[in-house]
Each structure stands twice: as structure tokens, then as C-alpha cells.
Protein backbone atom coordinates (compact mmCIF):
# COMPACT_ATOMS: atom_id res chain seq x y z
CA UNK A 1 -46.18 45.28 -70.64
CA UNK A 2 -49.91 46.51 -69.51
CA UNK A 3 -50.30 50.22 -70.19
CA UNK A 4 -49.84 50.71 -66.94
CA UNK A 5 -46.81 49.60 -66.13
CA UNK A 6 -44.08 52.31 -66.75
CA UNK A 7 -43.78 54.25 -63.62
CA UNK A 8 -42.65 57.78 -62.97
CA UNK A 9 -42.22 60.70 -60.36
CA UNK A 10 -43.12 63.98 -61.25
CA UNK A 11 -40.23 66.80 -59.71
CA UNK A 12 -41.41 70.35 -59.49
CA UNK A 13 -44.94 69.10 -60.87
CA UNK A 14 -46.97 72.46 -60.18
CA UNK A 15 -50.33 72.34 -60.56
CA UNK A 16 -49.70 69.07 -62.27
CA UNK A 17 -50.52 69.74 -66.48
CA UNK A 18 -47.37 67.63 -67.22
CA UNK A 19 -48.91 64.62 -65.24
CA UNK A 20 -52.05 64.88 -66.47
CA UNK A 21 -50.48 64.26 -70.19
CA UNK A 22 -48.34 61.50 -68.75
CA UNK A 23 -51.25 59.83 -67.24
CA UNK A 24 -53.32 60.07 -69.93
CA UNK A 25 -50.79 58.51 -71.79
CA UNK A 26 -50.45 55.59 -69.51
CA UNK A 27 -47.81 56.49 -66.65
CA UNK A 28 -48.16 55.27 -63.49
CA UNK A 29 -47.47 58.16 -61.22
CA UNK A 30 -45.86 56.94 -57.89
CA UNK A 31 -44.56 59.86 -56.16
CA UNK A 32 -44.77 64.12 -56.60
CA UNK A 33 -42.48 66.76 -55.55
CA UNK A 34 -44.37 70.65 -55.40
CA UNK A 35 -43.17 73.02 -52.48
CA UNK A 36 -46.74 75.45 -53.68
CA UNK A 37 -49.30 75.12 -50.93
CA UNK A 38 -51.99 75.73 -53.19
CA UNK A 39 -50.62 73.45 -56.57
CA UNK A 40 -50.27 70.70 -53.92
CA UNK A 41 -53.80 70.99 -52.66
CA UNK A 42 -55.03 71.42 -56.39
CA UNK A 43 -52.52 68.16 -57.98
CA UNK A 44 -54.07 66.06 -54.68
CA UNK A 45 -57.69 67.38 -55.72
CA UNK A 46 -57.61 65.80 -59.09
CA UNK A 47 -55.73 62.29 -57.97
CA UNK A 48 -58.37 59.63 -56.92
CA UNK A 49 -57.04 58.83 -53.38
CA UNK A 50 -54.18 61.61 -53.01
CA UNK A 51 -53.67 64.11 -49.92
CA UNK A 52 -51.19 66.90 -50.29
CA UNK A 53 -49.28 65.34 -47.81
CA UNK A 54 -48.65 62.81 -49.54
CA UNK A 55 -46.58 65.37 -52.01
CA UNK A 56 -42.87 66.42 -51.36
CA UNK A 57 -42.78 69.83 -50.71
CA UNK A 58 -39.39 71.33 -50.42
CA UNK A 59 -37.20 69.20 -52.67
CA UNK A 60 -33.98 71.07 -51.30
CA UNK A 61 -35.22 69.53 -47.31
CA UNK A 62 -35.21 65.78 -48.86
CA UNK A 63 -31.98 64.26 -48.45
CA UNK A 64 -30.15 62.66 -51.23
CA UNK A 65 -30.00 59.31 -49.65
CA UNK A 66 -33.72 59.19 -48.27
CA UNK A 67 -34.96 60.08 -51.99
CA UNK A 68 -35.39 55.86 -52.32
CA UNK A 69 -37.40 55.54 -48.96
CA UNK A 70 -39.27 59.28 -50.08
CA UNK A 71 -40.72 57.53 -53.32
CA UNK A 72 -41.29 53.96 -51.74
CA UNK A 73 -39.08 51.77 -53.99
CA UNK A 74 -35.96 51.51 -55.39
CA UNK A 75 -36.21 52.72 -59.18
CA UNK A 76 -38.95 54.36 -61.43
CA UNK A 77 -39.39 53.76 -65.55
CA UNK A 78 -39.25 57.68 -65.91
CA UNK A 79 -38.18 60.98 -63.96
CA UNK A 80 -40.02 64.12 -65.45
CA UNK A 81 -40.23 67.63 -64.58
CA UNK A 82 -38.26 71.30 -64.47
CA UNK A 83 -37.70 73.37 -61.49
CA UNK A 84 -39.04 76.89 -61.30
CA UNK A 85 -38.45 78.68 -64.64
CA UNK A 86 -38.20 82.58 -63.78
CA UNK A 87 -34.33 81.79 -62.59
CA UNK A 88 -33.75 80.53 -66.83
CA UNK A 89 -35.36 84.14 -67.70
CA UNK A 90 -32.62 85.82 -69.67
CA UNK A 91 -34.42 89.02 -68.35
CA UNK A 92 -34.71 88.21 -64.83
CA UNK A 93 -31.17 86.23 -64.52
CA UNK A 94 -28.53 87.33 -67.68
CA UNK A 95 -25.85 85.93 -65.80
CA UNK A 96 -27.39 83.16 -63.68
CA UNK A 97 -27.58 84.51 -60.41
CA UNK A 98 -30.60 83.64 -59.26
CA UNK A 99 -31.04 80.65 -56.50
CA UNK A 100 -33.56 78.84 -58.53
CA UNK A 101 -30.54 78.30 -61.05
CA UNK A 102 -29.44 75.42 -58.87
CA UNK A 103 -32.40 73.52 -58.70
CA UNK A 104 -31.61 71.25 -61.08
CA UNK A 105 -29.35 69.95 -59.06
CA UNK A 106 -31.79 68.34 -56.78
CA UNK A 107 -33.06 67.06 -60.01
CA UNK A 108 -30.23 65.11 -61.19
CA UNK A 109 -29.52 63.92 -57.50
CA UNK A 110 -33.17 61.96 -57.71
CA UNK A 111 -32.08 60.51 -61.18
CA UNK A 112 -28.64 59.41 -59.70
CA UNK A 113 -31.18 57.51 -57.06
CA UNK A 114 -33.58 56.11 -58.87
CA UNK A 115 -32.01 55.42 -62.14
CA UNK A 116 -34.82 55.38 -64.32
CA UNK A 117 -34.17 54.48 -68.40
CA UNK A 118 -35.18 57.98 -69.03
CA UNK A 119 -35.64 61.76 -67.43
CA UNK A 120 -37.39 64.19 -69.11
CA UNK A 121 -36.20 67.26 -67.79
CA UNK A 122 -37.84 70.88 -68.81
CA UNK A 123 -37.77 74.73 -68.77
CA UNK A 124 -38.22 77.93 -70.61
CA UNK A 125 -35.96 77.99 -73.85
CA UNK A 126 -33.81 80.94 -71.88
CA UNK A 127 -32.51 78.67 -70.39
CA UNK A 128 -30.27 78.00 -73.37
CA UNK A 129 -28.80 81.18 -72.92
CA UNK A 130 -28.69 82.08 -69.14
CA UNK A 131 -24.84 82.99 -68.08
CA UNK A 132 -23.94 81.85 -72.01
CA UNK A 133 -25.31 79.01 -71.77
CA UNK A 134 -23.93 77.13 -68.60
CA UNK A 135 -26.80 75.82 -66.66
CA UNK A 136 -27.86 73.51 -70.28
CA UNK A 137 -24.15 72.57 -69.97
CA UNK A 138 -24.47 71.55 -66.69
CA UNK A 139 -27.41 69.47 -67.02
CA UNK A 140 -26.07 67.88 -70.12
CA UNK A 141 -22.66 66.77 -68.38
CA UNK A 142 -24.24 65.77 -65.34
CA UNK A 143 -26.98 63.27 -66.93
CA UNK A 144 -23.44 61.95 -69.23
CA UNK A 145 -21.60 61.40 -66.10
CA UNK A 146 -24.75 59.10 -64.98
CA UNK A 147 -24.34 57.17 -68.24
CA UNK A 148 -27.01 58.88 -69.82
CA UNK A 149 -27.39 60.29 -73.65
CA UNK A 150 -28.48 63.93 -73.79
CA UNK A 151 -30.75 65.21 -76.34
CA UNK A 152 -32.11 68.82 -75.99
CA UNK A 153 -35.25 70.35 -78.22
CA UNK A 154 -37.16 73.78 -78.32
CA UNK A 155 -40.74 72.45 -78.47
CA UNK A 156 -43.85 74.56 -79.91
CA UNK A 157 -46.90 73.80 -78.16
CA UNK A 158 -49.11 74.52 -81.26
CA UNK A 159 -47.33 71.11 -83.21
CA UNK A 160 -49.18 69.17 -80.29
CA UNK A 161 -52.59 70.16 -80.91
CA UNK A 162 -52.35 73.03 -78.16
CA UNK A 163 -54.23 76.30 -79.35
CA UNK A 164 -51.30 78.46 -78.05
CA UNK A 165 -47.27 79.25 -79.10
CA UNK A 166 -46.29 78.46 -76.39
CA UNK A 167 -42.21 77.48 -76.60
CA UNK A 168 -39.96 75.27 -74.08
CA UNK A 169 -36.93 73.70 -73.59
CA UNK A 170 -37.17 69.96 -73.74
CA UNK A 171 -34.23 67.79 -72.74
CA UNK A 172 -34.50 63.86 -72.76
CA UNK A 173 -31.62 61.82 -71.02
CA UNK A 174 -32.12 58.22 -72.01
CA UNK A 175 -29.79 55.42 -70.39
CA UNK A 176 -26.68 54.78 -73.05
CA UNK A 177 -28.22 52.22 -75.79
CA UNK A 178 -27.56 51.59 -79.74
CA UNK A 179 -30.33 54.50 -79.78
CA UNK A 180 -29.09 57.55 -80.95
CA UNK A 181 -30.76 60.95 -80.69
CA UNK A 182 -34.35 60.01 -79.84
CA UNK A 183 -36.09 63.14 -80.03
CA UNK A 184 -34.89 62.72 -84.18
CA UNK A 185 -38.04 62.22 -86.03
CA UNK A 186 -41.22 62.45 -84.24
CA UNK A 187 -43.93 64.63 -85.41
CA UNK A 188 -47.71 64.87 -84.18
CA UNK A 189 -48.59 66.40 -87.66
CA UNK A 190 -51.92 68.36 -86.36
CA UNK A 191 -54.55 68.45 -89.43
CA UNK A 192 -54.41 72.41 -88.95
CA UNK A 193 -53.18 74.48 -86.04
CA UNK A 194 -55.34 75.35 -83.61
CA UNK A 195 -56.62 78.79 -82.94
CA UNK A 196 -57.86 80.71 -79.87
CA UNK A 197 -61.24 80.00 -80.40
CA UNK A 198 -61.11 76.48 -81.12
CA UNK A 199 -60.31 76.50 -78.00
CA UNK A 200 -62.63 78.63 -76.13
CA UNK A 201 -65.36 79.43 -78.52
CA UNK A 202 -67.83 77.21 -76.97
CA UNK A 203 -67.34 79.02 -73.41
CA UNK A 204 -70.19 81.68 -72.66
CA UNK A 205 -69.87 85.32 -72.81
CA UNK A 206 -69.10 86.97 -69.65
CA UNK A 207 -68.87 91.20 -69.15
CA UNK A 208 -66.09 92.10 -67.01
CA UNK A 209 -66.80 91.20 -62.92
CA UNK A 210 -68.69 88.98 -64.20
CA UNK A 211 -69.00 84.93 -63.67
CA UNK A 212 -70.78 82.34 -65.47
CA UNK A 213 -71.51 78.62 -63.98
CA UNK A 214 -73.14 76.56 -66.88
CA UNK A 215 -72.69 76.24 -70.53
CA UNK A 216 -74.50 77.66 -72.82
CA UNK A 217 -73.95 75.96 -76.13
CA UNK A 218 -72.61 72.60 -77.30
CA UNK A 219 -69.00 72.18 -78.17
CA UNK A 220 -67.81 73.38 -81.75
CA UNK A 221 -64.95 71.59 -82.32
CA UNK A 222 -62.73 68.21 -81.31
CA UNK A 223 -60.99 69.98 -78.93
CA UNK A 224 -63.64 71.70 -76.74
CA UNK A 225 -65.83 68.22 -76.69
CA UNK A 226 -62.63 67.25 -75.55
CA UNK A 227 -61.77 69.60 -72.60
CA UNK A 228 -65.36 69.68 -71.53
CA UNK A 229 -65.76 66.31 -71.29
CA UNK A 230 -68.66 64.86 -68.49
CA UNK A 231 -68.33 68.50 -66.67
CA UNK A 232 -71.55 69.81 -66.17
CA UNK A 233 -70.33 72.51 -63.70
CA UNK A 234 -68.34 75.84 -65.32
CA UNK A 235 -65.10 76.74 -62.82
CA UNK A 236 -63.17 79.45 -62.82
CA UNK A 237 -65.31 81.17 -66.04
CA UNK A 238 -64.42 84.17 -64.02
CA UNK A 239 -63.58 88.09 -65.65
CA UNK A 240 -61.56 90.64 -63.75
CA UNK A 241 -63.36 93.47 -63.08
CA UNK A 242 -62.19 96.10 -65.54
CA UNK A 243 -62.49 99.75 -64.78
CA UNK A 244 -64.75 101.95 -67.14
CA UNK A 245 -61.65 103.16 -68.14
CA UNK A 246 -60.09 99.99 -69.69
CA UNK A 247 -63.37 99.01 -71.17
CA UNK A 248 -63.58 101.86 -73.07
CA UNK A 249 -59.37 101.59 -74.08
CA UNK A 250 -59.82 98.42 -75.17
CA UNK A 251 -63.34 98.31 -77.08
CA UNK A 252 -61.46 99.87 -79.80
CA UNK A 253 -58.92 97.09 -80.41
CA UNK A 254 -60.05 94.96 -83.15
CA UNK A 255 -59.35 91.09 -83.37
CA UNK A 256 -55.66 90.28 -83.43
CA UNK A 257 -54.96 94.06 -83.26
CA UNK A 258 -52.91 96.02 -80.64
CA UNK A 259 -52.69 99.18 -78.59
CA UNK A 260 -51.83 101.55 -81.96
CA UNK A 261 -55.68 101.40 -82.39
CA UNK A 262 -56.25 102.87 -79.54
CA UNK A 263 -57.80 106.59 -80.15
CA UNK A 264 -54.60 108.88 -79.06
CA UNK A 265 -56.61 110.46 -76.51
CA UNK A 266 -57.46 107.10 -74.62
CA UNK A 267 -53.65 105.58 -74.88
CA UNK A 268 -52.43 104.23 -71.65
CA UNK A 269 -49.21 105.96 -70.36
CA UNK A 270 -47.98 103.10 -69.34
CA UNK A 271 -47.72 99.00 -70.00
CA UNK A 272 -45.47 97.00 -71.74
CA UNK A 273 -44.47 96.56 -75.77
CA UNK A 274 -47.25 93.95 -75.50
CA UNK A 275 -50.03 95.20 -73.84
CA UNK A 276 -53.41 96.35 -74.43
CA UNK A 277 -53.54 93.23 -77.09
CA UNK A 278 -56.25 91.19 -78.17
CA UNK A 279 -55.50 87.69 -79.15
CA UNK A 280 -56.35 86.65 -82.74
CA UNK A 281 -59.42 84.71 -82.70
CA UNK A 282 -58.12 82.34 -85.54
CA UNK A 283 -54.43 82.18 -84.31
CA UNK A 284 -52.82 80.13 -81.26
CA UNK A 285 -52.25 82.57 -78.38
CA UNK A 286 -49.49 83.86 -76.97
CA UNK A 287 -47.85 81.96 -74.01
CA UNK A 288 -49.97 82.20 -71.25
CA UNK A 289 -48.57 83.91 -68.36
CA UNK A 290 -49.80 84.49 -64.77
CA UNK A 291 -51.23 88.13 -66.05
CA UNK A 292 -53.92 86.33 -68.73
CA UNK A 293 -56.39 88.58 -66.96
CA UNK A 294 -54.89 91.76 -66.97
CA UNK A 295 -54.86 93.40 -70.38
CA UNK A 296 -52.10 96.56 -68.65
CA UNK A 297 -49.59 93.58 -68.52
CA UNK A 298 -49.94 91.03 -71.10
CA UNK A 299 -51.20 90.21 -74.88
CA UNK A 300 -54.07 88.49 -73.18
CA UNK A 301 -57.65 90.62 -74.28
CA UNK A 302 -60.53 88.19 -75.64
CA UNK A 303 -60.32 88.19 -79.10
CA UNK A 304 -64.27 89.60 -79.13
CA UNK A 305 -65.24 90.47 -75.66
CA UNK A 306 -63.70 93.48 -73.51
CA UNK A 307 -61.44 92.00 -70.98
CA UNK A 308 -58.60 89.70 -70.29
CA UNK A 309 -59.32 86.28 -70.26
CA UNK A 310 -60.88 84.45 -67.22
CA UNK A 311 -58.91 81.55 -65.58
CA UNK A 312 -61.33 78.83 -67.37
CA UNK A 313 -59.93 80.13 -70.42
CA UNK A 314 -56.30 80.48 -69.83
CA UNK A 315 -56.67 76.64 -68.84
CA UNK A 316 -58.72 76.06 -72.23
CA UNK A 317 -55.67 77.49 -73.88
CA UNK A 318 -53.33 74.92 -71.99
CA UNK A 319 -55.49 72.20 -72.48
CA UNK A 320 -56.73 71.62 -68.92
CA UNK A 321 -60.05 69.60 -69.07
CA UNK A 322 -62.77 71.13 -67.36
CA UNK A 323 -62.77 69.00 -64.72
CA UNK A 324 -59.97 70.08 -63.39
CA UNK A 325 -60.11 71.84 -60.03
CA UNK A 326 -57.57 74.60 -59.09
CA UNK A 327 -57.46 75.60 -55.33
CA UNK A 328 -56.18 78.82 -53.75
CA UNK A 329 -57.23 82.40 -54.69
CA UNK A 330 -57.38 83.64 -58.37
CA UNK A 331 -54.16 85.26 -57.94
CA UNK A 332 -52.55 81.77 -57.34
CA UNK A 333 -54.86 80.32 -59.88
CA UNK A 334 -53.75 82.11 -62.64
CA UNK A 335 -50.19 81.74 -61.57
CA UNK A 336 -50.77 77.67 -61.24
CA UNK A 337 -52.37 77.84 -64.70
CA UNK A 338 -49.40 79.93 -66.47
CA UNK A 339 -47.02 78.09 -64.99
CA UNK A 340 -47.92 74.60 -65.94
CA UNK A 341 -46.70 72.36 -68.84
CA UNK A 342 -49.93 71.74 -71.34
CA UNK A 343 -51.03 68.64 -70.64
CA UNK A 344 -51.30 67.82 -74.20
CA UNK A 345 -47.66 68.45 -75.12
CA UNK A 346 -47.45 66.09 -71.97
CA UNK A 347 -49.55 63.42 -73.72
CA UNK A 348 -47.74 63.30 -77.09
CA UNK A 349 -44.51 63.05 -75.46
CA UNK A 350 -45.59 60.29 -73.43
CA UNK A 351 -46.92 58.42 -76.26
CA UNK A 352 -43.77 58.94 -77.93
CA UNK A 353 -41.73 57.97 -75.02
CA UNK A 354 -43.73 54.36 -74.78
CA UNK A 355 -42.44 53.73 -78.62
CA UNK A 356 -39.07 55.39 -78.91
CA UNK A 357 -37.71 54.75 -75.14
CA UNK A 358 -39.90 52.04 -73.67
CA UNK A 359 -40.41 49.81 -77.13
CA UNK A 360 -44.26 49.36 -76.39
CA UNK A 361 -46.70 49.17 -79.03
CA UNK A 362 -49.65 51.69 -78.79
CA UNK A 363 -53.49 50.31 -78.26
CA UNK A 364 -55.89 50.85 -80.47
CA UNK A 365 -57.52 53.76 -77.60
CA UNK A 366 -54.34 54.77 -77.33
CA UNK A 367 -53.90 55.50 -81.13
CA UNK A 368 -57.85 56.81 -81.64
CA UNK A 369 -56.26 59.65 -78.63
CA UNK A 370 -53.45 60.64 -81.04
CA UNK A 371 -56.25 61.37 -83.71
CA UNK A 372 -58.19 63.61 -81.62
CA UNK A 373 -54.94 65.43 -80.84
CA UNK A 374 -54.24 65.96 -83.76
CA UNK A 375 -57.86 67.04 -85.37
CA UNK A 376 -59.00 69.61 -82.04
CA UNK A 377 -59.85 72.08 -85.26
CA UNK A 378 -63.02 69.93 -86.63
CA UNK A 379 -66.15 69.73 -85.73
CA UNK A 380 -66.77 66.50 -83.94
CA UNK A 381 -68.87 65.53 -87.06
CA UNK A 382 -66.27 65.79 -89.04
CA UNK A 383 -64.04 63.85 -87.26
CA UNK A 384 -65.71 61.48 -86.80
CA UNK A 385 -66.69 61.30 -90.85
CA UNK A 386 -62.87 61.71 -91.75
CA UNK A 387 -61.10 59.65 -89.05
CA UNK A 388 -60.31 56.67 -91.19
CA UNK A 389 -58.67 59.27 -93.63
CA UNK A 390 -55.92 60.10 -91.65
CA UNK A 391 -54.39 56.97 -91.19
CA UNK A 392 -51.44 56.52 -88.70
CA UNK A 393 -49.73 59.39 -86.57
CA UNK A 394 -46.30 59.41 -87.76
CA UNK A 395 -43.84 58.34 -85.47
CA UNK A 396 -42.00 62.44 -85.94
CA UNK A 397 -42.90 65.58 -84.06
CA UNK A 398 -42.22 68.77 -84.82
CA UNK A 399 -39.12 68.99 -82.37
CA UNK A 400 -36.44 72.23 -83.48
CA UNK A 401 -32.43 72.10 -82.44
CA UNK A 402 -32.52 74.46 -79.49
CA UNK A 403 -32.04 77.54 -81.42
């Protein structure tokens, strides 16, 4: 096979971070399901000869039995993709009541159809535990009823190269074979963990309601030359405009510190366990949520600078490239950019899917990838020095039991 030639749809894609990592590692993408005016406008934008319309919207208005005429063939190599995750929130839903619950029922009705060799279905790890634990159930015994072996992980995003801890519920059904439990034993194995700024430390300083269109230095490490890429033009490098107030709350938070150093006579009366945090310069970041910009709401203040991050950054931090265009207003920005898989955890499971599920070998590119994944933490001098050092990615990655 050409690496091209597995095929997949993309259910509930968002903004589209999982595709990017699938495409990157050399999916085909055939057909996209988003019911988000603005992700479909911004997953068209960066497809070469896409529309929105071309995009499924509502996946509970496409019928069961059109789902074959819908995608334009009979089967795909691979179904990926998780419906709306704030129905899984243990928080939001304890017992499961929410509509989005259900989704994933229009999910396994497009695998039933299209009977690809594997899905790769995915969600916040609450899901686990939403009304004890029924909706996993229900996925697992509905992909086993399709003939399908169920393996479910808790991924971290930092064991992918990803400068941020961000956690999620992986589950891979893969058609019944002599292969047993093929999530067992697959590890990236990142040289060292990246940190916030490894991520964004090449970005310029902005002051809050402020905006800045060009860079101003070269990248410092693997994974910014990485992200920036060709772009010459700066997107989205956009700070909230703080009031006086906040700027003066927050100037006395130190790196990696939180509201307690806050003078008592400037603590906010309000705000969550969380907020009025600075990230930890040296540390992946939190998860990043639809609030990254507001500091009253979210762990989500510039490790240096006083103000939440801008949307450039919270993309940075999910390993969006530069490039990459997001349409609508900031408010649906952010929530695009929160809401999306990182492409690169996207990525290394692809590349892992190719081996363990597809049996292809990887190319030589598609092995000199894996090493910058892995290696986002050096300088590209280094990397470059050191690359025949680190020999082989293992064929492991850091996946946990669903705890």
C-alpha cells in the first residue's frame, strides 16, 4: 500500500485537530461530519478543495441507510472521532442525563455501515464514570456485537510530544483477528516532556488588548520550528483586554504560582479553585479549555506576561501549526481550539494504527516525523546534531488502563 491509501471519515471532527494528525500521518480523509457553523467553515478553510457544504452537519438528520451514499462509497479503512464531550462531564451529567449522551449512537450506526477494520472512538476520561459507568459499557457491547474487539485507554497528551496534560478517553475497536489488545505496548518515548514555553516561547510579547501580526524572533526549539512552519503571517496572537483591576491581581502571581499570592487586599471574591493561575513556564499546561483567555475562570495566565493566553497560544499548546485558520468570532475560536483533539496525539496514533492495525511499514519521512515528535524540547541544532542518537521510536506509547 501507498501512504495514501487507508481511508477514513472523521465523525464529530470540530475544528478538525484529530484530522490534521491523521493526515499528517497518511489518511486519506473522504468524508466529515461537524454540525458547528463556524468549525465547518474553519475544517473547509484548511482542506485544499473543501466547502463546508461538503461537511455533514447534523449527524442525528442523516439516515442510517443513506450513511453509504452520504460518504460516496461503500466502506472506509478507519472511522475516528467522539461526539460532544460536556454530556461525559461527571459534573455536568452524574447520572447521564444529558442528550449528548446518546450520540454515540449515531457513531456506531456509521461503523455498522461502513465496516471499516478499525474505529477510533474518543471522549473526556468522565466518561468512564458517567451514570457508573454505562455509556463505556454501551459502546464496548455495541462495537462486540459488530464483531469488533474493544480496547479502551486514558491517554496523556504530554507522552505525545504535546506541551500540555491534557487527558482523554481513547477506545480502539479493531475487526476480530489473532490480535489481541492493540493499544498493549506502544510508547512515543518523548526525549523530555514538553513545557509551556517550548511551546510558545518564540511568540512575541503582547500587553493585554493588545495584537501582534509578525514574529519577532526565530524559533527556539523543535517544536515551535515545527508549528510555525512557512507562516509568515501571526493569527489569532490576540490578548483579552484585562481591566486595570486584573492586571494589577495578577502581576503578583509568580511563575507556576496561584491566587494565595495574591496581596489579601486585591483577592478576587469570586472564581473557581483554579483560577487566577499562571501556568508554569517549564511544565505542560493544564487542559486547555474554551476560557484560556480569561484568568477569573481558568488556570490559564502567561507564565511571564499579565493576561490569559491569546488564541495563537492556546493552539500552540494543542499543537495547531500556524497555518491554521480558525473562522468565527474569538468566542467561537477559543471554544473550536479547546475543544479539539491535539493534532499530535492524532499523528502518533495514526502512525501507530498503520503498524499495529493496518500492517504497513513506516517511510523513512514518515519515521524522521516520529523524531521530531518526540524531540519538540531541543533546539533545532541539536536535533539535528543528535538525531542519529535516538535510533528507532519504539513501537509502545505511554497508554494507562482507564483508571
Amino acid at each position: 500500500m501507498g501512504e495514501q491509501d487507508l481511508t477514513y471519515v472523521d465523525l464529530f471532527a470540530g475544528a478538525g485537530g484529530l484530522s490534521v494528525g491523521l493526515e499528517r500521518a497518511g489518511f486519506d480523509l473522504i468524508h466529515a461530519v461537524e454540525v458547528d457553523e463556524d468549525a465547518r467553515e474553519t475544517f473547509a478553510e484548511n482542506r485544499e478543495g473543501w466547502v463546508p457544504e461538503d461537511i455533514t452537519g447534523d449527524i442525528r438528520e442523516a439516515d442510517k441507510a443513506e450513511v453509504t451514499d452520504i460518504v460516496g462509497r461503500d466502506s472506509v479503512d478507519l472511522i475516528a472521532g467522539g461526539p460532544p464531550c460536556q454530556g461525559f462531564s461527571e459534573v455536568v451529567s452524574p447520572d447521564g442525563s444529558d442528550d449528548r449522551n446518546h450520540l454515540f449512537v449515531n457513531f456506531i450506526n456509521w461503523v455498522d455501515k461502513l465496516e471499516p477494520k478499525a474505529a477510533l472512538f474518543e471522549n473526556v476520561r468522565g466518561m468512564q464514570n458517567t451514570a457508573d459507568g454505562k455509556f463505556l459499557s454501551a459502546v464496548e457491547e455495541s462495537f462486540e456485537q459488530m464483531g469488533y474487539e474493544v480496547t479502551p485507554r486514558v491517554v496523556r497528551a504530554s507522552d505525545f510530544g504535546v506541551p500540555q496534560h491534557r487527558r482523554r478517553l481513547l477506545v480502539l475497536a479493531t475487526k476480530k483477528s489473532d490480535t489481541e489488545h492493540p493499544f498493549d505496548g506502544f510508547e512515543l518515548d518523548p526525549v523530555e516532556t514538553p513545557g509551556v514555553m517550548d511551546g510558545i516561547g518564540d511568540l512575541p510579547e503582547v500587553d493585554p488588548g493588545e495584537e501582534k501580526t509578525r514574529y519577532d524572533v526565530d524559533a527556539k526549539t523543535v517544536l515551535q520550528k515545527d508549528l510555525r512552519g512557512d507562516n509568515q503571517e501571526l493569527t489569532l496572537h490576540q490578548a483579552a483586554n484585562h481591566s486595570d483591576d486584573m492586571v494589577e491581581m495578577i502581576s503578583h502571581i509568580p511563575d507556576g504560582g496561584d491566587r494565595t499570592a495574591i496581596p489579601d487586599e486585591l483577592q478576587p471574591s469570586s472564581g473557581y479553585h483554579n483560577s487566577y493561575s499562571r501556568l508554569d513556564s517549564q511544565e505542560p499546561a493544564v487542559a486547555i479549555t474554551s476560557n484560556m483567555s480569561k484568568p477569573s475562570s481558568a488556570r490559564c495566565i502567561h507564565p511571564f506576561q499579565h493576561r490569559g493566553l491569546t488564541p495563537r497560544e492556546g493552539a500552540r499548546l494543542q499543537t495547531f501549526p500556524d497555518s491554521y485558520r480558525f473562522e468565527g468570532g474569538l468566542v467561537s475560536v477559543r471554544q473550536q481550539i479547546g475543544n479539539a483533539v491535539p493534532p499530535y496525539l492524532g499523528e502518533a496514533v495514526g502512525y501507530y494504527l498503520k503498524q499495529s492495525v493496518y500492517q504497513q511499514e513506516l517511510s523513512d519521512r514518515e519515521r524522521h516525523r516520529i523524531y521530531k515528535l518526540r524531540c519538540g524540547t531541543m533546539t533545532p541544532e541539536e536535533f539535528e546534531e543528535k538525531r542519529s542518537e535516538l535510533g528507532g521510536h519504539a513501537q509502545q506509547v505511554t497508554l494507562d488502563f482507564a483508571d
